[in-house]
N, C-alpha and C. Protein backbone atom coordinates (compact mmCIF):
# COMPACT_ATOMS: atom_id res chain seq x y z
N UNK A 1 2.64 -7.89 -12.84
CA UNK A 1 2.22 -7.01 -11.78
C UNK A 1 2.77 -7.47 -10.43
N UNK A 2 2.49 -8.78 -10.25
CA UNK A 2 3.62 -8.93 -8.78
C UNK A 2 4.61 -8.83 -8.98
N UNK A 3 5.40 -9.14 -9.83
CA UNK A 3 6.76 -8.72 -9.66
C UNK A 3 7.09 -6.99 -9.62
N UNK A 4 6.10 -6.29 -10.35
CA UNK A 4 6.31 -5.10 -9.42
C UNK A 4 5.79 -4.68 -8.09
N UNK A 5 5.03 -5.41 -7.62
CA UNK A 5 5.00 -5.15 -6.15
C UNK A 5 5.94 -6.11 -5.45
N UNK A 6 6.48 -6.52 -5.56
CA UNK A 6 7.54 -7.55 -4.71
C UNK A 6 8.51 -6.47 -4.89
N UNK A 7 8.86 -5.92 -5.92
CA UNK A 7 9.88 -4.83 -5.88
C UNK A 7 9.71 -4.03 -5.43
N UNK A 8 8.60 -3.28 -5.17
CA UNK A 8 7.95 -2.23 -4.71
C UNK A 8 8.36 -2.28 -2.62
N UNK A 9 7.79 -3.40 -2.58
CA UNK A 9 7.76 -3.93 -0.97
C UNK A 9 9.36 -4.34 -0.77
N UNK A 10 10.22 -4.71 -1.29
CA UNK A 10 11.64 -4.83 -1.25
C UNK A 10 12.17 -3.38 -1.23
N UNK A 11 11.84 -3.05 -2.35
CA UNK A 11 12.76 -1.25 -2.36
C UNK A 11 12.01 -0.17 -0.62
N UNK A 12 10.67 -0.81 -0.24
CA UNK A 12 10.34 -0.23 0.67
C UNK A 12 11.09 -0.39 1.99
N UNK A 13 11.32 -1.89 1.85
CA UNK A 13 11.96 -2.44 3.61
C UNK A 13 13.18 -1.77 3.74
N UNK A 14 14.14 -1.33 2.55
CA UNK A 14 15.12 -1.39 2.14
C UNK A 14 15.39 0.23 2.78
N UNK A 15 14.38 0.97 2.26
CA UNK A 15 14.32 2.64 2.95
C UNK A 15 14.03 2.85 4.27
N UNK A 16 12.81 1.59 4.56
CA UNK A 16 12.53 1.83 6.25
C UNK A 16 13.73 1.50 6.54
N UNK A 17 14.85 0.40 6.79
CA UNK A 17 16.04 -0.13 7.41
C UNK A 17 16.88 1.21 7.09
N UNK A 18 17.15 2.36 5.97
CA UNK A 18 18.52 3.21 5.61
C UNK A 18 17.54 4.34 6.92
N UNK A 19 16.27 4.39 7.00
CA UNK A 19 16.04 5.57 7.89
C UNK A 19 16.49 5.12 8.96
N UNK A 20 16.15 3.82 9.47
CA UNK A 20 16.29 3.23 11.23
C UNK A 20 18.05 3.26 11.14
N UNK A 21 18.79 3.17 10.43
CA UNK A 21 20.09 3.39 10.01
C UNK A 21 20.67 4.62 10.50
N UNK A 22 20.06 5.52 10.09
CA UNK A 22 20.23 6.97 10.11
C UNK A 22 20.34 7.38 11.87
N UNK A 23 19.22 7.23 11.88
CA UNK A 23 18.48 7.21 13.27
C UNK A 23 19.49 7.07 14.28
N UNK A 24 20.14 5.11 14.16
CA UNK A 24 20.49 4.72 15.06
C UNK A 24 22.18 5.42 14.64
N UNK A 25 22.59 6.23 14.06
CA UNK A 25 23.64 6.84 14.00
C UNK A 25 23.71 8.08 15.06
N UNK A 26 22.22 8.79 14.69
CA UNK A 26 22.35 10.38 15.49
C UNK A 26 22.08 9.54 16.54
N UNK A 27 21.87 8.99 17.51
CA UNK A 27 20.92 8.74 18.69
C UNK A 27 21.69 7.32 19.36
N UNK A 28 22.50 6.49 19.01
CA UNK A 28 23.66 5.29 19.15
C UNK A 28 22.23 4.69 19.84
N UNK A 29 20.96 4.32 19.88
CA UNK A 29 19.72 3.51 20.86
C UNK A 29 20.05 2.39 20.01
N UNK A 30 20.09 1.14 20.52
CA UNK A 30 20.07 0.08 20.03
C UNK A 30 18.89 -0.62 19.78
N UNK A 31 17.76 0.00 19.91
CA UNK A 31 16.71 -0.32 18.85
C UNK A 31 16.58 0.09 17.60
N UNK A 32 16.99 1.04 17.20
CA UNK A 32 17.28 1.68 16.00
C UNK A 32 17.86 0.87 14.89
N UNK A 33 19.36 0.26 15.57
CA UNK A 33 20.24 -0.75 14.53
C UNK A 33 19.48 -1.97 14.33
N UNK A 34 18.75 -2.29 15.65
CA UNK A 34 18.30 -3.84 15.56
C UNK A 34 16.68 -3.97 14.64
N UNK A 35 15.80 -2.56 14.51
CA UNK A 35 15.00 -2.63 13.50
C UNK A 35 15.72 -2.71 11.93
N UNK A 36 16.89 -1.64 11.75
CA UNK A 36 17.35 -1.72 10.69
C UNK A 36 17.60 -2.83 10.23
N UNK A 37 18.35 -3.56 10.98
CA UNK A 37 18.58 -5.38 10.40
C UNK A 37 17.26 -6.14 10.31
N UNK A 38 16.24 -5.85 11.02
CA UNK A 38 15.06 -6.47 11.03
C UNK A 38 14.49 -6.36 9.32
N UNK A 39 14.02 -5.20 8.93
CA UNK A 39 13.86 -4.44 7.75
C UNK A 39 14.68 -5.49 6.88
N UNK A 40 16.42 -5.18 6.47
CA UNK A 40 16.95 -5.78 6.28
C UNK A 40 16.44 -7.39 5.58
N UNK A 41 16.57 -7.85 6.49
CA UNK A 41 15.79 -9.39 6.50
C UNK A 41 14.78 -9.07 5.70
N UNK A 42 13.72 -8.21 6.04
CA UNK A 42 12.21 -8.26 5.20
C UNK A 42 12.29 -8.13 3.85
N UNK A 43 13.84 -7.30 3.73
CA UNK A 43 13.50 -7.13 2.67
C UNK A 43 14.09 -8.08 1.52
N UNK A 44 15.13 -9.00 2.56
CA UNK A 44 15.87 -10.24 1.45
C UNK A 44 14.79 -11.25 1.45
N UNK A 45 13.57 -11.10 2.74
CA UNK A 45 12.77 -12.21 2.46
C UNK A 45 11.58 -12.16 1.22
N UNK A 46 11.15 -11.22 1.04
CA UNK A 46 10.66 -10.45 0.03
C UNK A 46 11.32 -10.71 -1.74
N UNK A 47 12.60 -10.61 -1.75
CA UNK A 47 12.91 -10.67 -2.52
C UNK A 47 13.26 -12.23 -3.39
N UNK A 48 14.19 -12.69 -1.98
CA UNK A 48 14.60 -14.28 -2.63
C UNK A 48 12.79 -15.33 -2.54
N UNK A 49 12.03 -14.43 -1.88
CA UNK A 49 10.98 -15.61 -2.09
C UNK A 49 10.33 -15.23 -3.76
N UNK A 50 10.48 -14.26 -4.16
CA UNK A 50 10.29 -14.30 -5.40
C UNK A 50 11.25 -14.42 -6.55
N UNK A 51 12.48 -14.63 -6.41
CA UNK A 51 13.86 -14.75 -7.06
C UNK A 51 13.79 -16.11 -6.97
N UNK A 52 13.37 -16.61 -5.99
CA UNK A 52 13.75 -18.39 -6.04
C UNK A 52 12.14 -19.04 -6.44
N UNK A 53 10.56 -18.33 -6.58
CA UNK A 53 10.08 -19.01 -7.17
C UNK A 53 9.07 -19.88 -6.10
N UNK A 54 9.67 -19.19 -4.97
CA UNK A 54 8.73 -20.25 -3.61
C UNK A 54 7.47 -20.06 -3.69
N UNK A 55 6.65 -21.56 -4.20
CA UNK A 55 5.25 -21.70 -4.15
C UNK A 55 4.49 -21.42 -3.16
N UNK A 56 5.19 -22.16 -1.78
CA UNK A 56 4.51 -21.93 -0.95
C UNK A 56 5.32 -21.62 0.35
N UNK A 57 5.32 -20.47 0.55
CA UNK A 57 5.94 -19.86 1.74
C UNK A 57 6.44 -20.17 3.36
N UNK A 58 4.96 -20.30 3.98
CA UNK A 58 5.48 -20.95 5.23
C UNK A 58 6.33 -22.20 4.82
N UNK A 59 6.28 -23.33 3.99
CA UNK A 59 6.78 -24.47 4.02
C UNK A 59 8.37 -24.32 3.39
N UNK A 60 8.76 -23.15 3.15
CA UNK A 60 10.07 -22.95 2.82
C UNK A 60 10.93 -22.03 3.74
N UNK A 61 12.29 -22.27 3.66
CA UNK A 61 13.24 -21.70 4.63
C UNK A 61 13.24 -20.26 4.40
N UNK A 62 13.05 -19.68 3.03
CA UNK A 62 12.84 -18.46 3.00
C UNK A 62 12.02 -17.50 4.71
N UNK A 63 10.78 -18.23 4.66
CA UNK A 63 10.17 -17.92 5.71
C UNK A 63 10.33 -17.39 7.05
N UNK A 64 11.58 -18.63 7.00
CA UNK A 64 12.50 -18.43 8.73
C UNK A 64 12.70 -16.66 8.58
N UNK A 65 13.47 -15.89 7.66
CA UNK A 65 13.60 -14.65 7.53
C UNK A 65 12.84 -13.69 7.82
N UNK A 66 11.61 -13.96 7.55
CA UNK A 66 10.59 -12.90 8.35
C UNK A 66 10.47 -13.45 10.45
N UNK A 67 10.18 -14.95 9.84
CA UNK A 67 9.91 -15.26 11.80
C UNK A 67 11.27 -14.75 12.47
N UNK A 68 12.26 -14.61 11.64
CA UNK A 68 13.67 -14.15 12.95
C UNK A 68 13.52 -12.52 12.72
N UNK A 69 12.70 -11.78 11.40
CA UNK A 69 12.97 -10.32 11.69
C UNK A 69 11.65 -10.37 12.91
N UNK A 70 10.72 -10.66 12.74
CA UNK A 70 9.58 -10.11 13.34
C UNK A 70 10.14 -10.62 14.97
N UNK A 71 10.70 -11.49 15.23
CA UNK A 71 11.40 -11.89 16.58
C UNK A 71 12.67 -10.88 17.04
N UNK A 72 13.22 -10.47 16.12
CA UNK A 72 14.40 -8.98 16.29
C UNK A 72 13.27 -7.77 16.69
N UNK A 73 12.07 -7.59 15.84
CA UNK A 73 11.55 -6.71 16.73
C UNK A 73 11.08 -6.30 17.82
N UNK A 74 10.64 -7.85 17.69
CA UNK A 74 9.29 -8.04 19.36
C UNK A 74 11.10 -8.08 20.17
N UNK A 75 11.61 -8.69 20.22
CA UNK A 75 13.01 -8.72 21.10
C UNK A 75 13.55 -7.33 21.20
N UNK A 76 13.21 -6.30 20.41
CA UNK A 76 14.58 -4.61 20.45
C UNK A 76 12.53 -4.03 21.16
N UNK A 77 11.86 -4.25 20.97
CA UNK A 77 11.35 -3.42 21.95
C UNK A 77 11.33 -3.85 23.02
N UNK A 78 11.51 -5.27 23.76
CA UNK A 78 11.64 -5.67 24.97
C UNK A 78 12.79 -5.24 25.74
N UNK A 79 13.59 -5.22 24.79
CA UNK A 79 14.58 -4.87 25.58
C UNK A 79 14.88 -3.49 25.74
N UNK A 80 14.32 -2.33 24.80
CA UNK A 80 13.63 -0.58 24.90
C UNK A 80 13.13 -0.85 26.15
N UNK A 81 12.15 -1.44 26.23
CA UNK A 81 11.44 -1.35 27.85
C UNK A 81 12.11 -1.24 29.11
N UNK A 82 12.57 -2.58 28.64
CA UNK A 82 13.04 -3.13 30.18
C UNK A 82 14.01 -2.52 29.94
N UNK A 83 15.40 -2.32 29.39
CA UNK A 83 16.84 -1.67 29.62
C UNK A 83 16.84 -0.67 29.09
N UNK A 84 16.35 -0.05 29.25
CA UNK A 84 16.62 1.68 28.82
C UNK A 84 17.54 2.22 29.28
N UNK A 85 18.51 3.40 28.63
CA UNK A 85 19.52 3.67 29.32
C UNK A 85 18.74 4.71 30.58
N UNK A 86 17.41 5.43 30.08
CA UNK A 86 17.17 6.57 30.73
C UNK A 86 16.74 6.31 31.83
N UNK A 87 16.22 7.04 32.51
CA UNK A 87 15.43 6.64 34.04
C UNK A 87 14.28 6.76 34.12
N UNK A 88 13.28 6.12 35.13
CA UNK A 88 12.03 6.16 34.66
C UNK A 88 11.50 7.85 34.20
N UNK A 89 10.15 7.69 33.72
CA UNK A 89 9.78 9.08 33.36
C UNK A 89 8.80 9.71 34.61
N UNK A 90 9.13 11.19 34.28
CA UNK A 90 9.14 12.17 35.55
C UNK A 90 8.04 12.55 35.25
């Protein structure tokens, strides 16, 4: 049964990242690409932590993969904020 939810949550990150993909095609916003790679990550972290067998998570490098996606996010909305191409709102 976990191994079908590890697949389950892999095949998921995998669709959120092809939509933010999509997205950042019609719309060129560079939050768009930088969630997609975020996703990305979640979803190789997801996967190799159960492909390689990691007992215990935080204490393996696998890990780093989520702390650098979840840091690509908090980082692509900071920078949505503050550098927007648009001008403030009217």
């Amino acid at each position: 049964m976990i191994e079908f939810l590890a697949g389950a949550a892999t095949v998921g990150y995998l669709v959120a990242a092809g939509f933010f993909l999509r997205y950042w095609r019609k719309t060129a916003e560079r939050l768009f690409l930088i969630f997609a790679v975020a996703f990305v990550l979640l979803a190789l972290n997801q996967a190799l932590g159960h492909l390689l067998w990691v007992v215990s998570e935080p204490a393996s490098w696998v890990y780093g993969l989520r702390v650098l996606a979840f840091a690509l996010i908090l980082a692509a909305i900071v920078d949505q904020n503050l550098f927007s191409r648009r001008g403030p709102p009217k």
